[in-house]
Protein backbone atom coordinates (compact mmCIF):
# COMPACT_ATOMS: atom_id res chain seq x y z
CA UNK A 1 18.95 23.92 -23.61
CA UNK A 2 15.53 22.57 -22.64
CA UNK A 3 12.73 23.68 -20.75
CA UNK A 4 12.85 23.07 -17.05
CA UNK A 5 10.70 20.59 -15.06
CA UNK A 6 7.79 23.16 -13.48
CA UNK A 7 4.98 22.10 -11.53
CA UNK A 8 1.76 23.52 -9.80
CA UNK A 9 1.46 23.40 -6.06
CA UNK A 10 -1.59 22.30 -5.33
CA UNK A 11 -2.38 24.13 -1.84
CA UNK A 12 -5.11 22.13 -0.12
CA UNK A 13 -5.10 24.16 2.73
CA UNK A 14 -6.13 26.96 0.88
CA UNK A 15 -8.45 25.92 -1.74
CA UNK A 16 -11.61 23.03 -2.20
CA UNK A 17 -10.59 19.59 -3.33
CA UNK A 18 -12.79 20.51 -6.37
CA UNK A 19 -11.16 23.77 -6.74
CA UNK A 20 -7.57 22.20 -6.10
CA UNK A 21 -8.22 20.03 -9.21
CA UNK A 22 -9.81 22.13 -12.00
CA UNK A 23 -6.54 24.49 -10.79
CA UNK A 24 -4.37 21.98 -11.47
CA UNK A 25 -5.67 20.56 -14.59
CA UNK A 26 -5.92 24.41 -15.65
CA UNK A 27 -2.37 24.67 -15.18
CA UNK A 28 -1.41 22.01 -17.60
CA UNK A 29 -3.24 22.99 -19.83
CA UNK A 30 -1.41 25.69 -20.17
CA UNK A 31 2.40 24.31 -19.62
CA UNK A 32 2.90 23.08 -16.07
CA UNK A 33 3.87 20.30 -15.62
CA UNK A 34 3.15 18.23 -12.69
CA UNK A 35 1.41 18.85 -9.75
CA UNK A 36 3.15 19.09 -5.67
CA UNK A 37 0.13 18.20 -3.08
CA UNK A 38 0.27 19.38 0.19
CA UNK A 39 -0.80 17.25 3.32
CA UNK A 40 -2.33 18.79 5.95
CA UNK A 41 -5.11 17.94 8.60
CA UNK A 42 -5.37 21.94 9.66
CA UNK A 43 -5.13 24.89 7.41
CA UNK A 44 -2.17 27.35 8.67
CA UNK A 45 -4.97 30.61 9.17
CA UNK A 46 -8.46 30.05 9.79
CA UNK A 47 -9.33 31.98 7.00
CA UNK A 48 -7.67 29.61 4.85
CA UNK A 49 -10.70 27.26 5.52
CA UNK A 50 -9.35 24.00 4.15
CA UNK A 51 -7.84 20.43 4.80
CA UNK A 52 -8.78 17.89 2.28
CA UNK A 53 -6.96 14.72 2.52
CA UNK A 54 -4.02 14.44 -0.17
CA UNK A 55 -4.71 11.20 -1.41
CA UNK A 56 -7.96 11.29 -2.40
CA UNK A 57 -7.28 14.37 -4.43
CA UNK A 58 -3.96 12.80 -5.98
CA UNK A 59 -6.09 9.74 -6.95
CA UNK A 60 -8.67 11.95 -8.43
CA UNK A 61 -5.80 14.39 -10.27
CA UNK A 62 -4.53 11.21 -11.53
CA UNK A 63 -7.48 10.87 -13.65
CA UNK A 64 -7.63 14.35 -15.20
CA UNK A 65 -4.12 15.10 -15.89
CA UNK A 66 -1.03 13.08 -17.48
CA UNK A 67 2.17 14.84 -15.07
CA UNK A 68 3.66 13.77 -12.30
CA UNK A 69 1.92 13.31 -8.58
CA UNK A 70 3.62 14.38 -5.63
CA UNK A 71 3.09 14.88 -2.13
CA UNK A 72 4.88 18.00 -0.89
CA UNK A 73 5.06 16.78 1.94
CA UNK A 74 3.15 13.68 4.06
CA UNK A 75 4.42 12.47 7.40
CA UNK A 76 4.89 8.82 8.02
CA UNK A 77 5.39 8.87 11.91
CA UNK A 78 2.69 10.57 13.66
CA UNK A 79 -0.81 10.27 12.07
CA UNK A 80 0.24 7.76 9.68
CA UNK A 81 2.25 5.15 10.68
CA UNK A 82 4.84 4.29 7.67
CA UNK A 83 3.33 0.92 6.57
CA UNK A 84 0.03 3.10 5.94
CA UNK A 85 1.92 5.72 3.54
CA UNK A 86 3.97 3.11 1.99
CA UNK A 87 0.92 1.56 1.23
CA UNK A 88 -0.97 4.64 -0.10
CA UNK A 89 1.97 5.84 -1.92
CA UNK A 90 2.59 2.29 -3.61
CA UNK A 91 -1.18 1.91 -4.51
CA UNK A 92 -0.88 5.62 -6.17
CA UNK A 93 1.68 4.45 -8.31
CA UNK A 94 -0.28 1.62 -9.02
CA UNK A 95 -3.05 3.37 -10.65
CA UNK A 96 -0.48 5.65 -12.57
CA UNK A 97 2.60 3.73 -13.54
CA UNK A 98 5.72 6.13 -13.71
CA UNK A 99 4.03 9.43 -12.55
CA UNK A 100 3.87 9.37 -8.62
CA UNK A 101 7.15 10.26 -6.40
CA UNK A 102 6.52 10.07 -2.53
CA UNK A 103 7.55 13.08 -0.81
CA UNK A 104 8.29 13.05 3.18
CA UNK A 105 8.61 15.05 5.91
CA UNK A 106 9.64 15.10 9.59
CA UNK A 107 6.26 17.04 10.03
CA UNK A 108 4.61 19.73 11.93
CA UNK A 109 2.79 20.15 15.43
CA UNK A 110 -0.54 21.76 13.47
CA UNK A 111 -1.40 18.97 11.51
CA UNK A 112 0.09 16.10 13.58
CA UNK A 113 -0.36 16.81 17.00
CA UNK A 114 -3.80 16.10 16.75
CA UNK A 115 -3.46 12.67 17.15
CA UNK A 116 -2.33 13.79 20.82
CA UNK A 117 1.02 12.06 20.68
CA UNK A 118 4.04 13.90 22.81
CA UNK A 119 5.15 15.94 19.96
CA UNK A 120 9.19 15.85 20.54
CA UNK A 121 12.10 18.07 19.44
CA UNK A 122 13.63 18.20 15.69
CA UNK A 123 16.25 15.38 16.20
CA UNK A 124 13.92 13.08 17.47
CA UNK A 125 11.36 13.90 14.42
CA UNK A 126 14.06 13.72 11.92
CA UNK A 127 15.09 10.21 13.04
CA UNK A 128 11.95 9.03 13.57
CA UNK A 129 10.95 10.26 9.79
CA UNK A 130 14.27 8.31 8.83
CA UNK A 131 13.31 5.09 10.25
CA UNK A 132 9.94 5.81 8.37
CA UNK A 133 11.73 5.69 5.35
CA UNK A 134 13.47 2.36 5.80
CA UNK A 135 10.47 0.75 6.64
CA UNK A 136 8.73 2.42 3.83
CA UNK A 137 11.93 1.11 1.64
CA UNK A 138 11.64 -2.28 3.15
CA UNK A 139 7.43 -2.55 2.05
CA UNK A 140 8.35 -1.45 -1.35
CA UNK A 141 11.16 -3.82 -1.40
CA UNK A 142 8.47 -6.54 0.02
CA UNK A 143 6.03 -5.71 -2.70
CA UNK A 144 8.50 -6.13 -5.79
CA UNK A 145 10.06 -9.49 -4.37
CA UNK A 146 6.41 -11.07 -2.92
CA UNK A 147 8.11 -11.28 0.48
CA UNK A 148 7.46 -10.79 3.47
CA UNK A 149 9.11 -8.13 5.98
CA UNK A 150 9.29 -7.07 9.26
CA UNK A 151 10.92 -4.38 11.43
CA UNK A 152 12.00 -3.59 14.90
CA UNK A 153 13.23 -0.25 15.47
CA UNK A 154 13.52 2.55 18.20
CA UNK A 155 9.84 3.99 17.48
CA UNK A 156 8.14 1.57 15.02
CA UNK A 157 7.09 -1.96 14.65
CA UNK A 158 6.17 -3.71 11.67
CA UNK A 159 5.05 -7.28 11.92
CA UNK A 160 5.72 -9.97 9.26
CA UNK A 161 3.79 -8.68 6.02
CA UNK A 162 4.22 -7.36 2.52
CA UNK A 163 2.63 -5.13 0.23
CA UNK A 164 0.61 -6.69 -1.82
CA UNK A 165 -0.46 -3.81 -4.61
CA UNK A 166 2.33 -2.32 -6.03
CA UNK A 167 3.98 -1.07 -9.38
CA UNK A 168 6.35 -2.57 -11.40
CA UNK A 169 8.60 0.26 -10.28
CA UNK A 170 8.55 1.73 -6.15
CA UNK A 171 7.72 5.32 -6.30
CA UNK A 172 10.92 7.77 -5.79
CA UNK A 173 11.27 8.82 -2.25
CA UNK A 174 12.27 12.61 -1.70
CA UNK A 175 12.71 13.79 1.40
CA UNK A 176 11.82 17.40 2.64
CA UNK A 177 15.08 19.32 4.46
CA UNK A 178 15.47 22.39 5.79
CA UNK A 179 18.80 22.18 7.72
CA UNK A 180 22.08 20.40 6.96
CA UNK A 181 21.81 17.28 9.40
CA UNK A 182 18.89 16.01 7.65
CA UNK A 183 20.03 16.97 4.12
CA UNK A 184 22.99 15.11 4.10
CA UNK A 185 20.93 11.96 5.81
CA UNK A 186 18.71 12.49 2.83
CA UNK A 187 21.59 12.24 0.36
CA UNK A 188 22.45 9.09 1.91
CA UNK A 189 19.12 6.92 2.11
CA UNK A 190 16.75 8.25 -0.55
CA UNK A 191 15.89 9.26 -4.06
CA UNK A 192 15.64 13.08 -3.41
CA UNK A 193 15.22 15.98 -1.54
CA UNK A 194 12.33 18.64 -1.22
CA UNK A 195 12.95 22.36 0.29
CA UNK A 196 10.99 25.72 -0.23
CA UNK A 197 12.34 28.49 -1.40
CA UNK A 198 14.72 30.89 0.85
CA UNK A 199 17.76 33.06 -0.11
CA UNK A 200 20.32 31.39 -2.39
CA UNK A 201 23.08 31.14 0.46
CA UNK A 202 20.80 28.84 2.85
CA UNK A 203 19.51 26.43 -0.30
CA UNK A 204 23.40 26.04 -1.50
CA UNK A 205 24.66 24.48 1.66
CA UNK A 206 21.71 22.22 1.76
CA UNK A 207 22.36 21.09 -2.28
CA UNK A 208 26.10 20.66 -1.08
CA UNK A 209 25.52 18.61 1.85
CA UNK A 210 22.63 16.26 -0.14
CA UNK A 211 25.76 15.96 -2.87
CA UNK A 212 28.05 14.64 0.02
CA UNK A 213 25.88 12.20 1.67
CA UNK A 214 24.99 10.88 -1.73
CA UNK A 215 28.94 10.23 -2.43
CA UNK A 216 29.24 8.77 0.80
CA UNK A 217 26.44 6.15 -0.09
CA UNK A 218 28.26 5.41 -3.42
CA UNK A 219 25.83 7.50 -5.28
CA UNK A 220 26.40 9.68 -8.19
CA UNK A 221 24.56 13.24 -6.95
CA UNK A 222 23.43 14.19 -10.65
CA UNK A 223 21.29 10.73 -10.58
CA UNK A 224 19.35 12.27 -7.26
CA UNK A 225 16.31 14.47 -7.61
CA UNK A 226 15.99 17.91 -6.20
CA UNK A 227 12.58 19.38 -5.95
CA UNK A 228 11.93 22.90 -4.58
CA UNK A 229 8.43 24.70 -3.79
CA UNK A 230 8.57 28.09 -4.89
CA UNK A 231 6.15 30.07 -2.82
CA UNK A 232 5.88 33.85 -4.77
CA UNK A 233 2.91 36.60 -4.94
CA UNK A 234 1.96 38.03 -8.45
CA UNK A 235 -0.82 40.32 -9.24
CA UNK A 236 -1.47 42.91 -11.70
CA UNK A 237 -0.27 45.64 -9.70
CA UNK A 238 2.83 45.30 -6.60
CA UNK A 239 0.33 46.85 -4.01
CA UNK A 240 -2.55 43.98 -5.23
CA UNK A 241 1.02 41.69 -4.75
CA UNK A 242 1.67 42.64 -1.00
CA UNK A 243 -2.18 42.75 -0.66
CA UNK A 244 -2.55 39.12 -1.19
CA UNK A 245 1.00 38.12 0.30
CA UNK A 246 -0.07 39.56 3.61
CA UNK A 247 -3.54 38.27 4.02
CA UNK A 248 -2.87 35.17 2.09
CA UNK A 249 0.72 33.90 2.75
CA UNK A 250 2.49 36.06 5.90
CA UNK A 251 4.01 32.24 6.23
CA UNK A 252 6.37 33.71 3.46
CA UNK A 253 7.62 36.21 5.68
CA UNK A 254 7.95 34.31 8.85
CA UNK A 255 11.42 34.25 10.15
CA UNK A 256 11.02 31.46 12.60
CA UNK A 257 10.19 27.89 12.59
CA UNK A 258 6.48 27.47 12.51
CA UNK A 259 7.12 23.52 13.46
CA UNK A 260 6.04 23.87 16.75
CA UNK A 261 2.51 25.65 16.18
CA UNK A 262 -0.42 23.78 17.13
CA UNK A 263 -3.27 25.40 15.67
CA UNK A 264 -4.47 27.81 12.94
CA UNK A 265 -5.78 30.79 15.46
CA UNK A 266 -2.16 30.95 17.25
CA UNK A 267 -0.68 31.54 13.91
CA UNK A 268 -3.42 33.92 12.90
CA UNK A 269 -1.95 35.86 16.41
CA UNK A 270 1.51 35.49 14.72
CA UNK A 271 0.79 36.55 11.83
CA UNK A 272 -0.44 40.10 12.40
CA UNK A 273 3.03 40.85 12.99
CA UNK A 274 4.00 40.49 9.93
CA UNK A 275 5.06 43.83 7.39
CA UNK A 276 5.52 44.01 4.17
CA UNK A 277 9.63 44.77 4.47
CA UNK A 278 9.52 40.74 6.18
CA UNK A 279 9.15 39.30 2.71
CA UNK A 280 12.05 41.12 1.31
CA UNK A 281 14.88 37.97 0.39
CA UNK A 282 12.48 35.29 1.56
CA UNK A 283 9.25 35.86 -1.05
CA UNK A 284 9.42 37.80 -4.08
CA UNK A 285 6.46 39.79 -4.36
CA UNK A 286 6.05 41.88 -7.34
CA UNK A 287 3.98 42.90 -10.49
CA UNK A 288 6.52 41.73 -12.96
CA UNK A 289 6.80 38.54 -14.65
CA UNK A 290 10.38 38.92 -15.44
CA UNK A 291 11.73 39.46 -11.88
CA UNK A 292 9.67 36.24 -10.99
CA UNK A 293 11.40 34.86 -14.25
CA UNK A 294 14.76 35.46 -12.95
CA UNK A 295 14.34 34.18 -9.31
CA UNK A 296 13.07 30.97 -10.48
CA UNK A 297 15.81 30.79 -12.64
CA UNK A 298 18.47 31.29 -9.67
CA UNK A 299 17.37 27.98 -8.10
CA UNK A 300 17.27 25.77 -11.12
CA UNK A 301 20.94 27.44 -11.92
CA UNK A 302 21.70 26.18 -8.69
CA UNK A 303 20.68 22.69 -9.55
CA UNK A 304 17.47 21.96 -9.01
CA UNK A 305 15.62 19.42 -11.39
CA UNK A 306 12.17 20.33 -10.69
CA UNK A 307 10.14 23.48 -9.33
CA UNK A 308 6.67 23.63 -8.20
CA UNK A 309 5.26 27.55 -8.04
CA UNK A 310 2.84 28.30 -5.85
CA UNK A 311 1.18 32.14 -5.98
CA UNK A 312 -0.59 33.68 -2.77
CA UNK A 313 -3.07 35.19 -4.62
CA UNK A 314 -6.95 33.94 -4.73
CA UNK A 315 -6.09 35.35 -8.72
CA UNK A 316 -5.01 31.50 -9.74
CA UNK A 317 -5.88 31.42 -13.23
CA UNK A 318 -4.79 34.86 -14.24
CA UNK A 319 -1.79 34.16 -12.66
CA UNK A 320 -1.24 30.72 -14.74
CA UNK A 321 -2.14 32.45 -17.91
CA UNK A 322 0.69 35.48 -16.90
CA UNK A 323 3.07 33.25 -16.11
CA UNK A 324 2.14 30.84 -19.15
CA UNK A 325 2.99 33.15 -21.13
CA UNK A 326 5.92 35.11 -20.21
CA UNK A 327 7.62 32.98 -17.54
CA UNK A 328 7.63 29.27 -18.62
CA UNK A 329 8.82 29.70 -21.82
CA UNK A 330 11.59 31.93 -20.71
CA UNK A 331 13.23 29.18 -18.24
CA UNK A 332 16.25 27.20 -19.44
CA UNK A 333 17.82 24.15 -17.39
């Protein structure tokens, strides 16, 4: 037995770049290990109040801790175009050799509509996020052989060119999933796959259909990564718990896809709806470490190889310490 693989999600929709960081570097210093960054050009509620862009941060996280860097998750198709996140991501792992992974996404209207683009169904964002990726695969390849690539595809161009920074090793690609299509696409093409927590019986399809498109590919499954965001609300007390879940986080609760939203105030609308009985299966929220203990658990029973917790409470650093204390140490993979 050995201790499992967990990370802190760094929310930077929620909190100041400067706050993100001393969080994060708090956390390992007390037995994270790792750090997920979100991407996001709008916070989901107004009162949220942030949207600091994720690679400055990672660049600057990179200099106070030693884990991993991830981003959980960036979109290469609508305000980046892939040859900009390839080159971000390979330039990251540049700086810190063997600690960056790149995580992807087919994204969402609130941050990337505001480009103004026509923002299209899911199948059309999942296979424009999959071309992404092979054009992303194609500049790393370009980097490590000092040639030059191009591409012509359905929704990108690339013309002849390479990367010209890059580490002696690409960065792992994950790719984020939340249905079966794209899981099994994922388990095909890439390094990994990213989901957020939800009741066992949705994540175990998505494992199993990761696992097949990997053997399809000629891949071995157990050499693939699988990375899950653990959103959860601790606080001294369950009322403080539900307090902070429902003012912080109703996201948690949300039993519809929030793809399509375009903007922070139409959420906040949304979100008033939200009860407390709407986290029940979807977001444990609860006073007790050991209940948190033993969902976390579930999921890396069920294969996953690392977890990044993130807690809706504004109480970060008593929640670190709690969990510390009498949740890390209690894991086993």
């Amino acid at each position: 037995m050995t201790l499992p693989h967990i990370g802190y999600a760094a929310m930077l929709e929620r909190f100041p770049p400067l706050e993100a960081i001393d969080l994060a570097q708090y956390a390992e210093s007390r037995g994270f290990r790792g750090v997920m960054a979100t991407d996001h050009f709008q916070p989901w509620l107004p009162h949220q109040g942030e949207a600091s862009f994720v690679w400055n941060v990672l660049s600057a996280l990179g200099q106070v801790t030693t884990g991993d860097l991830g981003t959980g998750v960036t979109t290469p198709t609508f305000r980046w175009h892939p040859a900009t996140v390839a080159q971000a991501s390979a330039t990251l792992g540049a700086m810190y050799p063997g600690r960056h992974w790149l995580g992807l996404g087919s994204g969402e209207a609130l941050s990337e509509h505001v480009v103004g683009q026509y923002w299209p169904e899911a199948p059309e964002r999942i296979n424009r996020m999959f071309e992404a990726v092979d054009i992303i695969k194609k500049l790393f390849a370009s980097g490590l052989a000092g040639r030059d690539v191009r591409h012509e595809g359905q929704f990108y161009r690339l013309e002849s060119t390479r990367l010209w920074t890059m580490p002696a090793v690409a960065p792992e690609i994950l790719v984020a999933a939340s249905g079966p299509v794209a899981a099994k696409r994922a388990g095909r093409t890439v390094d990994g796959l990213i989901t957020e927590g939800a009741p066992l019986d949705k994540i175990a399809p998505l494992l199993q259909r990761f696992a097949e498109g990997a053997r399809e590919s000629g891949r071995n499954p157990a050499s693939l990564t699988r990375v899950l965001r653990l959103n959860l609300s601790w606080a001294p007390t369950d009322e403080e718990a539900m307090a902070s879940a429902l003012a912080e986080w109703p996201n948690g609760a949300m039993r519809f896809s929030k793809s399509d939203v375009r903007s922070p105030f139409e959420l906040e609308q949304l979100a008033r709806l939200v009860r407390p009985e709407d986290f029940e299966g979807r977001m444990l929220v609860s006073a007790d470490p050991d209940r948190h203990r033993a969902r976390i658990q579930e999921f890396l029973d069920l294969g996953f190889d690392r977890v990044y917790l993130h807690n809706a409470g504004r109480n970060q650093k008593e929640w670190i310490d709690v969990f510390s204390r009498d949740v890390l140490p209690k894991l086993v993979r």
